[in-house]
Protein backbone atom coordinates (compact mmCIF):
# COMPACT_ATOMS: atom_id res chain seq x y z
CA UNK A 1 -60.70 -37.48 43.09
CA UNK A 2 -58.32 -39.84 41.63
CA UNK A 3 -59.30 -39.01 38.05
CA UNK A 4 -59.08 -35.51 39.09
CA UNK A 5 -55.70 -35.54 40.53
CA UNK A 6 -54.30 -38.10 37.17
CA UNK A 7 -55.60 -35.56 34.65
CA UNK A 8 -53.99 -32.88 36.33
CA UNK A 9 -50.86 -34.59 35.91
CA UNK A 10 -51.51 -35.42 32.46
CA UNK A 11 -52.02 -32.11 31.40
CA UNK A 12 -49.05 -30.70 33.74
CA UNK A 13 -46.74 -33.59 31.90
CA UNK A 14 -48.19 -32.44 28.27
CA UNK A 15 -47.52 -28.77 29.25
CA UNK A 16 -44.14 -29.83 30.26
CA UNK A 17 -43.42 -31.79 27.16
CA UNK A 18 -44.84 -28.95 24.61
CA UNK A 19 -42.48 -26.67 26.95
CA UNK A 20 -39.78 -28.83 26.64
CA UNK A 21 -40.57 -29.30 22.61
CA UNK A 22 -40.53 -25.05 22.64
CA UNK A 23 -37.34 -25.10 24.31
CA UNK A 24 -35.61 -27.28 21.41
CA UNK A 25 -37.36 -25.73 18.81
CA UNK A 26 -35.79 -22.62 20.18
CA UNK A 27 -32.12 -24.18 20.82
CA UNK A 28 -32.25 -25.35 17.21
CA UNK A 29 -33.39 -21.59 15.99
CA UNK A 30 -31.01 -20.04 17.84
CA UNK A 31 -28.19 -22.84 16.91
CA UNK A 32 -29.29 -22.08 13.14
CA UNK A 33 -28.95 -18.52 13.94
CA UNK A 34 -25.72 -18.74 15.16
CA UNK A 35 -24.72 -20.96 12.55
CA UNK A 36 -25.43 -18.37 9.84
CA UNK A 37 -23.83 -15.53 11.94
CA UNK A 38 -20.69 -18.07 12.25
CA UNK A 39 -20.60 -18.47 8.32
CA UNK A 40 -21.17 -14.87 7.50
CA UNK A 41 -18.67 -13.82 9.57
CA UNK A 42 -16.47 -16.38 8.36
CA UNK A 43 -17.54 -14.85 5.04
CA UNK A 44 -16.44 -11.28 6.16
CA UNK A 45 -13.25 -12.70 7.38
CA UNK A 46 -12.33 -14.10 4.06
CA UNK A 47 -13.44 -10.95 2.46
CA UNK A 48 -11.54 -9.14 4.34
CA UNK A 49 -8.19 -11.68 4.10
CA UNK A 50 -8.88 -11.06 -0.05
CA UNK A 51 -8.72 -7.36 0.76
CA UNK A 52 -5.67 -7.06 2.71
CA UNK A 53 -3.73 -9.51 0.68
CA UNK A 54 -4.79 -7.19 -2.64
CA UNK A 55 -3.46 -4.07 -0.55
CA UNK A 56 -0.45 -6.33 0.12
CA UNK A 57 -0.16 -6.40 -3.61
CA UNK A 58 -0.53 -2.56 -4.29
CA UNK A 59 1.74 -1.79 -1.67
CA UNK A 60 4.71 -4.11 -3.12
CA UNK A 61 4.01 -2.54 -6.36
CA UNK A 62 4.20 0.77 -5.14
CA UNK A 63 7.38 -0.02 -3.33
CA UNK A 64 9.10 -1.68 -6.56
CA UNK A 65 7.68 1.67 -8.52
CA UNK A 66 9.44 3.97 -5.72
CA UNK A 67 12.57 1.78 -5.32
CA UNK A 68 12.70 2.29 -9.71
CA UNK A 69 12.34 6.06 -9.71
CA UNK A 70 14.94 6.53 -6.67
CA UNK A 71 17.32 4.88 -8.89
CA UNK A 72 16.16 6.84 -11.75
CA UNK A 73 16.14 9.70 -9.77
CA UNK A 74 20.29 8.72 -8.70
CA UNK A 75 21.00 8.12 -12.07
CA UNK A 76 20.18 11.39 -13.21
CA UNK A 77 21.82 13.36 -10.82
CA UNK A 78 24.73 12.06 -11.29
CA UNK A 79 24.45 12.32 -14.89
CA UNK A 80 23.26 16.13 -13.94
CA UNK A 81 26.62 16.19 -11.95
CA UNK A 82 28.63 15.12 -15.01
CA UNK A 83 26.98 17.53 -17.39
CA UNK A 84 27.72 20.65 -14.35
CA UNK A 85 31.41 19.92 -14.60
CA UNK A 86 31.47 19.48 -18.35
CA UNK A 87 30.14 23.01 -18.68
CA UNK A 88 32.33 24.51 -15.59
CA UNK A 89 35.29 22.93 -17.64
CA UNK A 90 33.89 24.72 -20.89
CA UNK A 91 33.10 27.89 -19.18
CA UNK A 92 36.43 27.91 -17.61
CA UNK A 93 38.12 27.20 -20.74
CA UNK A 94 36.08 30.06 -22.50
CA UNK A 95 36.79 32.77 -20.23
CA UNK A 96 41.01 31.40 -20.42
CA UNK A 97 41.09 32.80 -24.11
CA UNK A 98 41.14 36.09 -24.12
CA UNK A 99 43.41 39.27 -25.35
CA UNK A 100 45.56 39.10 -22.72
CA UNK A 101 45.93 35.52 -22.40
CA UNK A 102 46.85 35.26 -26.30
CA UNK A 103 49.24 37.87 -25.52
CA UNK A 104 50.66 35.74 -22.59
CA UNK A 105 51.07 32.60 -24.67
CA UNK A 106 52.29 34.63 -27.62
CA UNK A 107 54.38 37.54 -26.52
CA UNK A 108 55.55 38.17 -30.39
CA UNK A 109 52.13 39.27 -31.08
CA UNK A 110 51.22 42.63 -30.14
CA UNK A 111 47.54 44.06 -29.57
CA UNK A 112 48.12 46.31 -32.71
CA UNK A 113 48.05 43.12 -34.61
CA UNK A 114 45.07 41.57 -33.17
CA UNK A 115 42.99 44.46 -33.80
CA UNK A 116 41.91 44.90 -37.38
């Protein structure tokens, strides 16, 4: 009965060893499982990080390119403003000679004379 009873406890300590041998070889699958989720995300994170700091990039670009043609842009109008007051001037000057005006800054001429 003695034998009996021992080899049941051997074989209830083996079972609880191989149990216990189970239970690390799943710690250390998981713990290698959650290792390589760690590094890929870590990988993700540092693709991401490459991402934003390219977009970073762009969008400085695209600011210096906006900030360029705004000052193009200023530029021309006031070289657009310049031109409109050269040609106002002109105009203005234009429509100042005429029959009567030569008449008013020479009243010794007559229309007769003007007229061929």
């Amino acid at each position: 009965a003695v034998s009996t009873e021992a080899r049941a406890l051997t074989e209830e300590r083996n079972m609880l060893r191989n149990e216990v041998q189970l239970g690390r070889s799943a710690s250390d699958f998981e713990q290698q499982g959650l290792r390589g989720a760690m590094d890929s995300l870590q990988q993700e994170r540092m693709d991401a990080l490459g991402k934003l700091q390219s977009m970073r990039q762009d969008y400085a670009n695209l600011d210096s390119q906006v900030n360029q043609s705004n000052t193009d842009n200023h530029a021309l109008m006031a070289q657009l403003k310049f031109l409109t007051q050269q040609l106002q001037a002109r105009q203005n000057t234009e429509s100042a000679v005429t029959p009567s005006s030569i008449l008013k800054n020479n009243p010794q001429q007559s229309v007769h004379t003007m007229m061929p």
